[in-house]
PDB file of N, CA and C in Angstrom:
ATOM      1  N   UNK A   1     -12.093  13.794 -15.503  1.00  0.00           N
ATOM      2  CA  UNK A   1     -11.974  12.922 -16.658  1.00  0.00           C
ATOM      3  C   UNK A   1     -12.551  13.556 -17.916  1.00  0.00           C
ATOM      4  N   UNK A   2     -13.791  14.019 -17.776  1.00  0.00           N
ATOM      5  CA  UNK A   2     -14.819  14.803 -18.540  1.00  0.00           C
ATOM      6  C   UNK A   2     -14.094  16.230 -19.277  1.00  0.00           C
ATOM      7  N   UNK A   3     -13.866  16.864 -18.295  1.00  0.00           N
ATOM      8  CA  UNK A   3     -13.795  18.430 -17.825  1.00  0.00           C
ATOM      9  C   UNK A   3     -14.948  18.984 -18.270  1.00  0.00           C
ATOM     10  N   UNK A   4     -15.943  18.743 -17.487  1.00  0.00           N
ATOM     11  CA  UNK A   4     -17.096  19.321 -17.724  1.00  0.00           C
ATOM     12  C   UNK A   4     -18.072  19.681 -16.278  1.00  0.00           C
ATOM     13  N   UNK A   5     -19.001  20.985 -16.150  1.00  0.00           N
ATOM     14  CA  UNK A   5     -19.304  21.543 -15.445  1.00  0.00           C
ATOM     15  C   UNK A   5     -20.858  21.339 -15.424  1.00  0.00           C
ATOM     16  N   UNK A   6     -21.486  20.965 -13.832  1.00  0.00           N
ATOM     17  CA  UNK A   6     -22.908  20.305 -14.017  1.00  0.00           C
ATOM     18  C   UNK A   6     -23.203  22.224 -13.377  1.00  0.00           C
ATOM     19  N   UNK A   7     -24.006  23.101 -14.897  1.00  0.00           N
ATOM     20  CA  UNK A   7     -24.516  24.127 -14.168  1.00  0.00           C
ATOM     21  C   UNK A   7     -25.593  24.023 -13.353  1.00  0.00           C
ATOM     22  N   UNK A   8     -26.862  23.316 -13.745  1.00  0.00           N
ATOM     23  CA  UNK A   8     -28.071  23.166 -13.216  1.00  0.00           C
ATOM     24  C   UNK A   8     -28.419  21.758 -12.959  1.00  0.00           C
ATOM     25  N   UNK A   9     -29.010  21.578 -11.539  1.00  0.00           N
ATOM     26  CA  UNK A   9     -29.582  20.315 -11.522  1.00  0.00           C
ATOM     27  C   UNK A   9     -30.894  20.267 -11.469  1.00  0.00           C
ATOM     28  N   UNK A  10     -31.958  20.229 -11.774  1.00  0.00           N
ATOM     29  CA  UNK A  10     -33.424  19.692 -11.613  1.00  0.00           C
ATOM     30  C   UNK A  10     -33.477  18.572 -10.656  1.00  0.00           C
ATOM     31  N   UNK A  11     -34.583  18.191  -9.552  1.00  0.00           N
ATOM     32  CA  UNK A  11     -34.978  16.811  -9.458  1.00  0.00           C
ATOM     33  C   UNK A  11     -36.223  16.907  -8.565  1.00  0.00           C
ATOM     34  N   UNK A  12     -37.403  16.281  -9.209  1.00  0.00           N
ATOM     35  CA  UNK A  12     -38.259  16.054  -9.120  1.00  0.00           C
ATOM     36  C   UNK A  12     -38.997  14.630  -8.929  1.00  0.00           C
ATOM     37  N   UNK A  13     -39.820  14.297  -8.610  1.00  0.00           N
ATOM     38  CA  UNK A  13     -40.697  13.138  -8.576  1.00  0.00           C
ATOM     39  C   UNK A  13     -42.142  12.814  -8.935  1.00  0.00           C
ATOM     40  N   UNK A  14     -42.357  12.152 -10.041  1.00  0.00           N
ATOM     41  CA  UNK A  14     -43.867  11.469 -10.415  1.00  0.00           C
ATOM     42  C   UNK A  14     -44.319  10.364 -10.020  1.00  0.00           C
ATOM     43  N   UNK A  15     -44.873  10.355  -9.332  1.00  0.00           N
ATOM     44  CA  UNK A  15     -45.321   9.024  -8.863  1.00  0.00           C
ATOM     45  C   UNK A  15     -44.331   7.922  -8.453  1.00  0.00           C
ATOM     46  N   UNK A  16     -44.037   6.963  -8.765  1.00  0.00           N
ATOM     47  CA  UNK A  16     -43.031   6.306  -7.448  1.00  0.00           C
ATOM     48  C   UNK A  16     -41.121   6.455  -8.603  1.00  0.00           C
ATOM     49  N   UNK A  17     -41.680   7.425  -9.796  1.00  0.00           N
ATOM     50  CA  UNK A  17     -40.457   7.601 -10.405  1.00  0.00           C
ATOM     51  C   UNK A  17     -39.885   9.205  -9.880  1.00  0.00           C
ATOM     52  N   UNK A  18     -38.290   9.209  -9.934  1.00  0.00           N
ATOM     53  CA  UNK A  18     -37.477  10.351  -9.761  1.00  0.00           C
ATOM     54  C   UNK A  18     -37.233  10.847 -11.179  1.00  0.00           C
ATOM     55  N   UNK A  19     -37.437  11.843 -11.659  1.00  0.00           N
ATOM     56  CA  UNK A  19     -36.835  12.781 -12.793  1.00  0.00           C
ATOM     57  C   UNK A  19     -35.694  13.784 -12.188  1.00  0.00           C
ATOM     58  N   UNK A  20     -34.859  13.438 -12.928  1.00  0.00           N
ATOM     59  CA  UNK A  20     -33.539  14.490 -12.884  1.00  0.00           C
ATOM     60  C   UNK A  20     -32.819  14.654 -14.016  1.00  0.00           C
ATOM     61  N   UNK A  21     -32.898  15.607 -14.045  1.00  0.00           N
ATOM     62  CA  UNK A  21     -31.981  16.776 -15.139  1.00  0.00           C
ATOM     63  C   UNK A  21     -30.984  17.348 -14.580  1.00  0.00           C
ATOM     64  N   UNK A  22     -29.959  17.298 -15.333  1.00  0.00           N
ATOM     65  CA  UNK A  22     -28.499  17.912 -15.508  1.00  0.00           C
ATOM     66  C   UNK A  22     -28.104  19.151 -16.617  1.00  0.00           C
ATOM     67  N   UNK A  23     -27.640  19.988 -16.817  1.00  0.00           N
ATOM     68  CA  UNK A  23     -27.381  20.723 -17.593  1.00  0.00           C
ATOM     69  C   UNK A  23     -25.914  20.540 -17.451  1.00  0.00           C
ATOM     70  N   UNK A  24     -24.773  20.221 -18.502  1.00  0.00           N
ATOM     71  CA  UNK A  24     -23.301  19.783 -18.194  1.00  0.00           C
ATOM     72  C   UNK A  24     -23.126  20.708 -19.474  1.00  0.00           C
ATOM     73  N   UNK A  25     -21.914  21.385 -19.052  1.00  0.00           N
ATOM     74  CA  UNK A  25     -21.188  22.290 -20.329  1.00  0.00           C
ATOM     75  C   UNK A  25     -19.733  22.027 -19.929  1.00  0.00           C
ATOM     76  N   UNK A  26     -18.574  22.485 -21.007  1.00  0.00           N
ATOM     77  CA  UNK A  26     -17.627  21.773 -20.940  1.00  0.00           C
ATOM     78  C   UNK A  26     -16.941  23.714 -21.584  1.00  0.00           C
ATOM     79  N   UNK A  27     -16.397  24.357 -20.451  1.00  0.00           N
ATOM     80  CA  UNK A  27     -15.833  25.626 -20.890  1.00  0.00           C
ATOM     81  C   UNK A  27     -16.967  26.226 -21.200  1.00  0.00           C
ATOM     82  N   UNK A  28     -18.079  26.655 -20.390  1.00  0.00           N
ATOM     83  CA  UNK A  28     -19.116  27.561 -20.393  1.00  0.00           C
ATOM     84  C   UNK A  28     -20.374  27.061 -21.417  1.00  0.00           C
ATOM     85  N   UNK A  29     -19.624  25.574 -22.359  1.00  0.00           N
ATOM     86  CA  UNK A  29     -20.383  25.676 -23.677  1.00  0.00           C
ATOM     87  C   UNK A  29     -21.512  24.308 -23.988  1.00  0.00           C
ATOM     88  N   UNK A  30     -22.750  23.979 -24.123  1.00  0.00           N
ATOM     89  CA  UNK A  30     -23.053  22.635 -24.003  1.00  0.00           C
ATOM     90  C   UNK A  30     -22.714  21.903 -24.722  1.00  0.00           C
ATOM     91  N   UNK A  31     -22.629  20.447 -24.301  1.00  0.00           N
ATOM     92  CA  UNK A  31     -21.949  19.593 -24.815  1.00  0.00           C
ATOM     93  C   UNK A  31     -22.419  18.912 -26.123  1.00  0.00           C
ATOM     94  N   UNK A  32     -21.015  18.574 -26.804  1.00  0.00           N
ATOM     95  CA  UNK A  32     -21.876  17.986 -28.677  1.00  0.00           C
ATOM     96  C   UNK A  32     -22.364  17.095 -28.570  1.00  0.00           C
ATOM     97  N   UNK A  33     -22.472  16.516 -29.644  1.00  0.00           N
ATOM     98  CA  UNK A  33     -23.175  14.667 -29.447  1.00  0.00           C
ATOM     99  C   UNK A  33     -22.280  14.204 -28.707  1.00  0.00           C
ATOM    100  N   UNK A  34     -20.983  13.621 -29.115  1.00  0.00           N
ATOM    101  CA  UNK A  34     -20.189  12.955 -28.762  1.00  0.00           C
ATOM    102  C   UNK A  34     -19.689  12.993 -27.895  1.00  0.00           C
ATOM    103  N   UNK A  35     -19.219  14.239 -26.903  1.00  0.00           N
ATOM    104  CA  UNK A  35     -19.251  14.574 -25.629  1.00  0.00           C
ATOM    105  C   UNK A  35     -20.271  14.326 -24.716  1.00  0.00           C
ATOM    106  N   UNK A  36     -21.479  14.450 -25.331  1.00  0.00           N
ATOM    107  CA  UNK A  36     -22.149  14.202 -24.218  1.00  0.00           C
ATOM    108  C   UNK A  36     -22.852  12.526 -24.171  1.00  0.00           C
ATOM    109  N   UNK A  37     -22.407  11.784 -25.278  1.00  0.00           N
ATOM    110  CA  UNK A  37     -22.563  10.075 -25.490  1.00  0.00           C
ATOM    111  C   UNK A  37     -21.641   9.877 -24.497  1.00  0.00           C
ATOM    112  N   UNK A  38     -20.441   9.861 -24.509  1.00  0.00           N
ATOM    113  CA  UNK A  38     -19.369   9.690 -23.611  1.00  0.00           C
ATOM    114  C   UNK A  38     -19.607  10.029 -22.090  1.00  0.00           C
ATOM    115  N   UNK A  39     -20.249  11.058 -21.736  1.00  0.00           N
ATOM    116  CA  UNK A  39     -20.310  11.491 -20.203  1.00  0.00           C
ATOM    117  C   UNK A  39     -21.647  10.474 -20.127  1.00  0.00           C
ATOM    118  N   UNK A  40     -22.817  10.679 -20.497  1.00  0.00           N
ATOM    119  CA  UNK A  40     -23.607   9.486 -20.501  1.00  0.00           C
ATOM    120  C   UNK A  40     -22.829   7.795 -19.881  1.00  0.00           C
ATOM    121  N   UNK A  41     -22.549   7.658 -21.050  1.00  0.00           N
ATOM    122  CA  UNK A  41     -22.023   6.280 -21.394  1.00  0.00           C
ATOM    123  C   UNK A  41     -21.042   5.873 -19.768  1.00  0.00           C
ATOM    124  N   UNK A  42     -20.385   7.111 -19.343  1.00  0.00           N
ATOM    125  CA  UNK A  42     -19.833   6.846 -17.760  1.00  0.00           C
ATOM    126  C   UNK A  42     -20.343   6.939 -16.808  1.00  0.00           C
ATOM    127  N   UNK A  43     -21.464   7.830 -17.203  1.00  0.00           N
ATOM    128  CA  UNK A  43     -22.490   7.755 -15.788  1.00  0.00           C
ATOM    129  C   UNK A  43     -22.945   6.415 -15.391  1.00  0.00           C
ATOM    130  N   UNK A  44     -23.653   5.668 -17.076  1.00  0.00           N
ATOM    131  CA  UNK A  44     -24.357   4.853 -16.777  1.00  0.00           C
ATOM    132  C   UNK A  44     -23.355   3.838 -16.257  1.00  0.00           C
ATOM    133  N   UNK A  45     -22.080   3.548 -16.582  1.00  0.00           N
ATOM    134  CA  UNK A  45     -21.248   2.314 -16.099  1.00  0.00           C
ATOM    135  C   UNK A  45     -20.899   2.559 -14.954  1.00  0.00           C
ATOM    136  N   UNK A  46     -20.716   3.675 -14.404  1.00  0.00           N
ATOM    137  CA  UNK A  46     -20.240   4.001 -12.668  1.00  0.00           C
ATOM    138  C   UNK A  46     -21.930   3.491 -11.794  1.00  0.00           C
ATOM    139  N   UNK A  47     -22.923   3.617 -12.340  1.00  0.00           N
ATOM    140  CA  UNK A  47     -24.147   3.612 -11.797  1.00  0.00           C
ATOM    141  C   UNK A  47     -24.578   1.853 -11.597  1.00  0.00           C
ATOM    142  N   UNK A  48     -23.625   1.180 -12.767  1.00  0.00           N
ATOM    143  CA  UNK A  48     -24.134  -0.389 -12.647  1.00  0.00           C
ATOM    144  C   UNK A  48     -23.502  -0.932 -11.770  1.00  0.00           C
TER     145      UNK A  48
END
């Protein structure tokens, strides 16, 4: 949908919270604002 590529994932844990990081580029390149509002914006609605 995106066309975008998750290079790196991070995931870690602090205390009873999970931290995770994504690094997403779209053709080798990271993503602009608006590209990456949008991939956001679907994560969070596939996640509710």
């Amino acid at each position: 949908r995106h066309d975008c590529n998750i290079e790196v994932v991070l995931v870690d844990t602090e205390a009873h919270r999970a931290l995770d990081v994504f690094h997403v580029t779209s053709d080798g390149v990271k993503l602009g604002p608006g590209a990456l509002r949008e991939v956001r914006d679907a994560l969070l609605s596939a996640c509710a």
